[in-house]
N, C-alpha and C. Protein backbone atom coordinates (compact mmCIF):
# COMPACT_ATOMS: atom_id res chain seq x y z
N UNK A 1 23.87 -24.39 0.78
CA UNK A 1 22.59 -24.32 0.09
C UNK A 1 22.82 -23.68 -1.27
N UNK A 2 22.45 -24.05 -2.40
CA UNK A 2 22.42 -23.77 -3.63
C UNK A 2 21.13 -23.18 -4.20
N UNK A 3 21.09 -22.24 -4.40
CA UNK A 3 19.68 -21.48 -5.13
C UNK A 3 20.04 -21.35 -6.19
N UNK A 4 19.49 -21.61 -7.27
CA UNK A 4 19.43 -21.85 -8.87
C UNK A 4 18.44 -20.48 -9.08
N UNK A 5 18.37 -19.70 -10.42
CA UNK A 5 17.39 -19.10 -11.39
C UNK A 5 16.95 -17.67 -9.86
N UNK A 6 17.83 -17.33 -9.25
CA UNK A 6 17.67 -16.13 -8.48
C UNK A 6 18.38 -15.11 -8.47
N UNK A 7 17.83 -14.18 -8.01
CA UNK A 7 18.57 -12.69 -8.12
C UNK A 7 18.87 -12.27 -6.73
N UNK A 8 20.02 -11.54 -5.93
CA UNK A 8 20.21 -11.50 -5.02
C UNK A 8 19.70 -10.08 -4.20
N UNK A 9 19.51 -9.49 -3.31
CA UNK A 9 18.68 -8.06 -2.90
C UNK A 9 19.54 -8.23 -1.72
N UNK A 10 20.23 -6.84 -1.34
CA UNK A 10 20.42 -6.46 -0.06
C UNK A 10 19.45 -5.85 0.86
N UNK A 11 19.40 -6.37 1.96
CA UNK A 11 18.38 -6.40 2.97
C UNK A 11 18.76 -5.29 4.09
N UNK A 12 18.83 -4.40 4.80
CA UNK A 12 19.66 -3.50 5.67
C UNK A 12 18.44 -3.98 6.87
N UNK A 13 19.17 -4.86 7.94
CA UNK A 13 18.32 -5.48 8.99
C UNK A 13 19.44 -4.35 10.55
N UNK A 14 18.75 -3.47 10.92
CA UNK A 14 19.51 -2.37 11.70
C UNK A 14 20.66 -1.82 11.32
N UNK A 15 21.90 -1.84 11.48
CA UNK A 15 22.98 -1.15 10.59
C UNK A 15 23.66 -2.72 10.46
N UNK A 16 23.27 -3.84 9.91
CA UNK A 16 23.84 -4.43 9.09
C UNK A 16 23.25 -4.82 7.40
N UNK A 17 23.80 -5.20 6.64
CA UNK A 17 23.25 -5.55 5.32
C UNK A 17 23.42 -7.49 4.84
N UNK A 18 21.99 -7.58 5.14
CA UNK A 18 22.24 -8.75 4.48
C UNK A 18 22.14 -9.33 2.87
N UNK A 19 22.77 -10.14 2.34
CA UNK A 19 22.58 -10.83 0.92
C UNK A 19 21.02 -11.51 1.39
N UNK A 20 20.09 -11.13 0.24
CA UNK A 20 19.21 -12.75 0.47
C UNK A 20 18.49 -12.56 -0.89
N UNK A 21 18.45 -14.19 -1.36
CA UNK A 21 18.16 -14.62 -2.41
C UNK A 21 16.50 -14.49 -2.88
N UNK A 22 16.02 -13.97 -3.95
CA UNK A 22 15.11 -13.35 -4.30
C UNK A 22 14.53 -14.62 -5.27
N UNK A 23 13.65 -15.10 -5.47
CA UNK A 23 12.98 -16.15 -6.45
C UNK A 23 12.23 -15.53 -7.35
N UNK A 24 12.95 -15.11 -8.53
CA UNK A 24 11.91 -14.85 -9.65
C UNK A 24 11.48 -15.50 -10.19
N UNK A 25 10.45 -15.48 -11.04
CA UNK A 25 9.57 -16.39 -12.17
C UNK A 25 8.89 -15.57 -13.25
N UNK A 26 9.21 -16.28 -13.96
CA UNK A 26 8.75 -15.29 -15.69
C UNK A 26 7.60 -15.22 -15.74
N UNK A 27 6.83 -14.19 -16.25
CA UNK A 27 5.37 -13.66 -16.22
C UNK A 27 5.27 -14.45 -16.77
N UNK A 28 3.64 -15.03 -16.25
CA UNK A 28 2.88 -15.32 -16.74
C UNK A 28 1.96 -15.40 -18.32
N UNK A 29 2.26 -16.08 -19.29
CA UNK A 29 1.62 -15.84 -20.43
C UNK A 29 0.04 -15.95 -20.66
N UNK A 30 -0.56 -16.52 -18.95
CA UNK A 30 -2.14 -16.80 -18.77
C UNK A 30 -3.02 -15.68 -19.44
N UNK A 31 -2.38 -14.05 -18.50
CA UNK A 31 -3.13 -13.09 -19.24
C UNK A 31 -3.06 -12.52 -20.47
N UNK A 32 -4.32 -12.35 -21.04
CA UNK A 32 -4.45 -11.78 -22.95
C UNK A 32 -3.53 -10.42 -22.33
N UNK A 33 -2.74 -10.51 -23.17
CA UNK A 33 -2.14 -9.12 -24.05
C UNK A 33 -2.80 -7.98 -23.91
N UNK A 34 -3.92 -7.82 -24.34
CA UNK A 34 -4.88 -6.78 -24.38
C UNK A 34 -5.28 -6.39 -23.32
N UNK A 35 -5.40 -7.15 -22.29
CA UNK A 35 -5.88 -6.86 -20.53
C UNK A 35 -4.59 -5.91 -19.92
N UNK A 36 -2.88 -7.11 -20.77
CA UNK A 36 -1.90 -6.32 -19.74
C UNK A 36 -1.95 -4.83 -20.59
N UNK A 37 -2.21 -4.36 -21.58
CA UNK A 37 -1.80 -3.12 -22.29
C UNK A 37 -3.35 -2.64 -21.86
N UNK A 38 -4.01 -2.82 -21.83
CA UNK A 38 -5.30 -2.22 -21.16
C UNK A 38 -5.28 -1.22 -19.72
N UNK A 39 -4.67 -2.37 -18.62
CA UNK A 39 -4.54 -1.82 -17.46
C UNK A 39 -2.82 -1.99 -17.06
N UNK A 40 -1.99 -1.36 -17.93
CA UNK A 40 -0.66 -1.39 -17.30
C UNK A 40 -0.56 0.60 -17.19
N UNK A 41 -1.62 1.19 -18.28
CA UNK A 41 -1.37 2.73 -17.72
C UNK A 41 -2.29 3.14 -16.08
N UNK A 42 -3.12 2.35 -15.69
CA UNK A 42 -3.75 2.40 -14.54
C UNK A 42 -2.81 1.53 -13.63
N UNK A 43 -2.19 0.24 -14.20
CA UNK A 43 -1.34 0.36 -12.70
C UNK A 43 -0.53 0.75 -12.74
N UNK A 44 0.55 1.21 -13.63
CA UNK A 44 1.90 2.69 -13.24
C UNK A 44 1.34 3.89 -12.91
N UNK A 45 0.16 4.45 -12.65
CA UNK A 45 -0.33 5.78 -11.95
C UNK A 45 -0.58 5.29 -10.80
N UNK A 46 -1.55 4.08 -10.07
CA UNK A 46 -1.97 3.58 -9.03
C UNK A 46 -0.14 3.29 -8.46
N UNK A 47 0.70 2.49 -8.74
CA UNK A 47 1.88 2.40 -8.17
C UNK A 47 2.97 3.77 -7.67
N UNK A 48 2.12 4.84 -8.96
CA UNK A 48 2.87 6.54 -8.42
C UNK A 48 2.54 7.04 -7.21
N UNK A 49 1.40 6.79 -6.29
CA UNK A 49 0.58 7.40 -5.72
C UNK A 49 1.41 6.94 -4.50
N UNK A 50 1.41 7.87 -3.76
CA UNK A 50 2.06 7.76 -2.26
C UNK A 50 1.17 6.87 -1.36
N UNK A 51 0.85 5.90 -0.56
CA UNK A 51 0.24 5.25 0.12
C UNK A 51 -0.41 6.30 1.01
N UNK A 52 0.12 7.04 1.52
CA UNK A 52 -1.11 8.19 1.98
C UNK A 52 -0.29 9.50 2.72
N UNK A 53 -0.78 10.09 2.69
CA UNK A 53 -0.36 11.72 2.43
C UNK A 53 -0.04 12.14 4.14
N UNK A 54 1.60 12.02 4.43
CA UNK A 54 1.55 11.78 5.56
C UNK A 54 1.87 13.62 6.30
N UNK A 55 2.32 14.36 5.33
CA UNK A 55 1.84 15.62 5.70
C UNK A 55 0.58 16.06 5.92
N UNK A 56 -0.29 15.90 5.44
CA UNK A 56 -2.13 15.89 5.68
C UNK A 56 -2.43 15.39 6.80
N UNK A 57 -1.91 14.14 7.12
CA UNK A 57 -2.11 13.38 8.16
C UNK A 57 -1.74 13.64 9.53
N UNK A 58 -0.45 14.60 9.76
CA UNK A 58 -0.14 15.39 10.62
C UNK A 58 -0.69 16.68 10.91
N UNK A 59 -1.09 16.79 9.77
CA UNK A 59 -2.12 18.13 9.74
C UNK A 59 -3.15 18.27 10.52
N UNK A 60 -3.43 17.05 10.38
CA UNK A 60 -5.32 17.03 10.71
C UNK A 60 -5.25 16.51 12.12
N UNK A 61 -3.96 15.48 12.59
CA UNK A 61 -3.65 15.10 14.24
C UNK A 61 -3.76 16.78 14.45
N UNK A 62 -2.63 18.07 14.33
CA UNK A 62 -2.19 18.75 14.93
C UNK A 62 -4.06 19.71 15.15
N UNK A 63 -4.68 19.46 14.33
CA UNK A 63 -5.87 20.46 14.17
C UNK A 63 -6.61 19.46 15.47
N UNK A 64 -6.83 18.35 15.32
CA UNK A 64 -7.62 17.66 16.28
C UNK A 64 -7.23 17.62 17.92
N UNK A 65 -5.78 18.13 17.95
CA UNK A 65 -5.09 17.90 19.35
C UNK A 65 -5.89 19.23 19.65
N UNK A 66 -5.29 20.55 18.78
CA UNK A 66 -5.39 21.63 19.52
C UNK A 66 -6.78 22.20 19.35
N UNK A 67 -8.10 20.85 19.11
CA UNK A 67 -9.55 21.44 19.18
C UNK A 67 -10.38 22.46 18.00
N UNK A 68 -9.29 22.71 17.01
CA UNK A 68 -9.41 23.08 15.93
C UNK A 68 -10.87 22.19 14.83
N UNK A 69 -10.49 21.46 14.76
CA UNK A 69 -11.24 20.33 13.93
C UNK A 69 -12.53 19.15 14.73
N UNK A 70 -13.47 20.05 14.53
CA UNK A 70 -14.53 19.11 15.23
C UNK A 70 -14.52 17.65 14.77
N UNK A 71 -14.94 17.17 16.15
CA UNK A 71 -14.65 15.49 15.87
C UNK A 71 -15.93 15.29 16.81
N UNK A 72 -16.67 13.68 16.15
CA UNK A 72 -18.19 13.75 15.82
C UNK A 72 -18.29 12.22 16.06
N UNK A 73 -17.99 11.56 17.12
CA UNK A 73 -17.65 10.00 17.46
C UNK A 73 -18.85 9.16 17.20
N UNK A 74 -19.94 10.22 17.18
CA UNK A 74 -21.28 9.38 16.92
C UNK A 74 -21.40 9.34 15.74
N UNK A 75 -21.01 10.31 14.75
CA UNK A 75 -21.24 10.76 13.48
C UNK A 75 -20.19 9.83 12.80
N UNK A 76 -19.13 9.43 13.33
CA UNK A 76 -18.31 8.42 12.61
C UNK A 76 -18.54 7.25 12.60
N UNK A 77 -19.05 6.87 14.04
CA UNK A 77 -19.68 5.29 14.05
C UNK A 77 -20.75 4.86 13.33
N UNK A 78 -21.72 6.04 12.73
CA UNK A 78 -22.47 5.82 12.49
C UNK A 78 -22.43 5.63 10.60
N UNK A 79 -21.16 6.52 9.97
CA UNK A 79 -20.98 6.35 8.73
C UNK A 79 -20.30 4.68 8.94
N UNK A 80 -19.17 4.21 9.91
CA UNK A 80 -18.91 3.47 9.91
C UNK A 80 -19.97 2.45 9.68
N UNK A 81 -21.09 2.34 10.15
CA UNK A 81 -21.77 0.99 10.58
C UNK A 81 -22.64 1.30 8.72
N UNK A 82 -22.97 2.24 8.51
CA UNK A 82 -23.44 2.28 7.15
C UNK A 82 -22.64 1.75 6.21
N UNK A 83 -20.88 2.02 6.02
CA UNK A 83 -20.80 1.31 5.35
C UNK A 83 -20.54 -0.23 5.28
N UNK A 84 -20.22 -0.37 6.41
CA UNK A 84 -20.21 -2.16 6.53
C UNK A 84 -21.61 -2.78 6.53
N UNK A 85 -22.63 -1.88 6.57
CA UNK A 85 -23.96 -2.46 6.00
C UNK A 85 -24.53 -3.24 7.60
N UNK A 86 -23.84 -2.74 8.64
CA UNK A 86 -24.78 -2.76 9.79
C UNK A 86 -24.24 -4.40 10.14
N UNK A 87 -23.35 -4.67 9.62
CA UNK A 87 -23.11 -6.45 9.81
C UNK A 87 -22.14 -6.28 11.28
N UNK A 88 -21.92 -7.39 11.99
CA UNK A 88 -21.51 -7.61 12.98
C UNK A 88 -20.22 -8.66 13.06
């Protein structure tokens, strides 16, 4: 198999490493200029941001196991259903 106009990425699939071929394509010239320099400082801060704060997140399990942290199942279902606007 011959792949043309690609870049290659090692893959670590359990303790082996595989080659596999990556398909790039040159940006797009669709978007104005002004949009990408507009929002390229909002998406390099949005791309800094850790997907979610997994020390906090253990935090708040360890507070909820040991009864620390009131938990409110009616009070959540009920923000829940507010914000999905009560739809089904």
């Amino acid at each position: 198999m011959k792949i043309t106009g690609a870049t290659v990425t090692n893959v670590s699939i359990g303790a082996q490493s595989v080659a596999v071929p990556v398909k790039t394509e040159a940006p797009s010239s669709a978007a104005p200029a002004l949009q990408s320099e507009v929002l390229q400082p909002a998406a390099k801060a949005l791309a800094a941001l850790p997907d979610f704060d997994a020390a906090r997140v253990a935090e708040l399990r360890d507070q909820l196991a040991k009864g620390e942290l009131p938990f409110d199942a009616g009070r959540l279902a009920g923000l829940i259903q507010r914000f999905h606007g009560g739809r089904g």
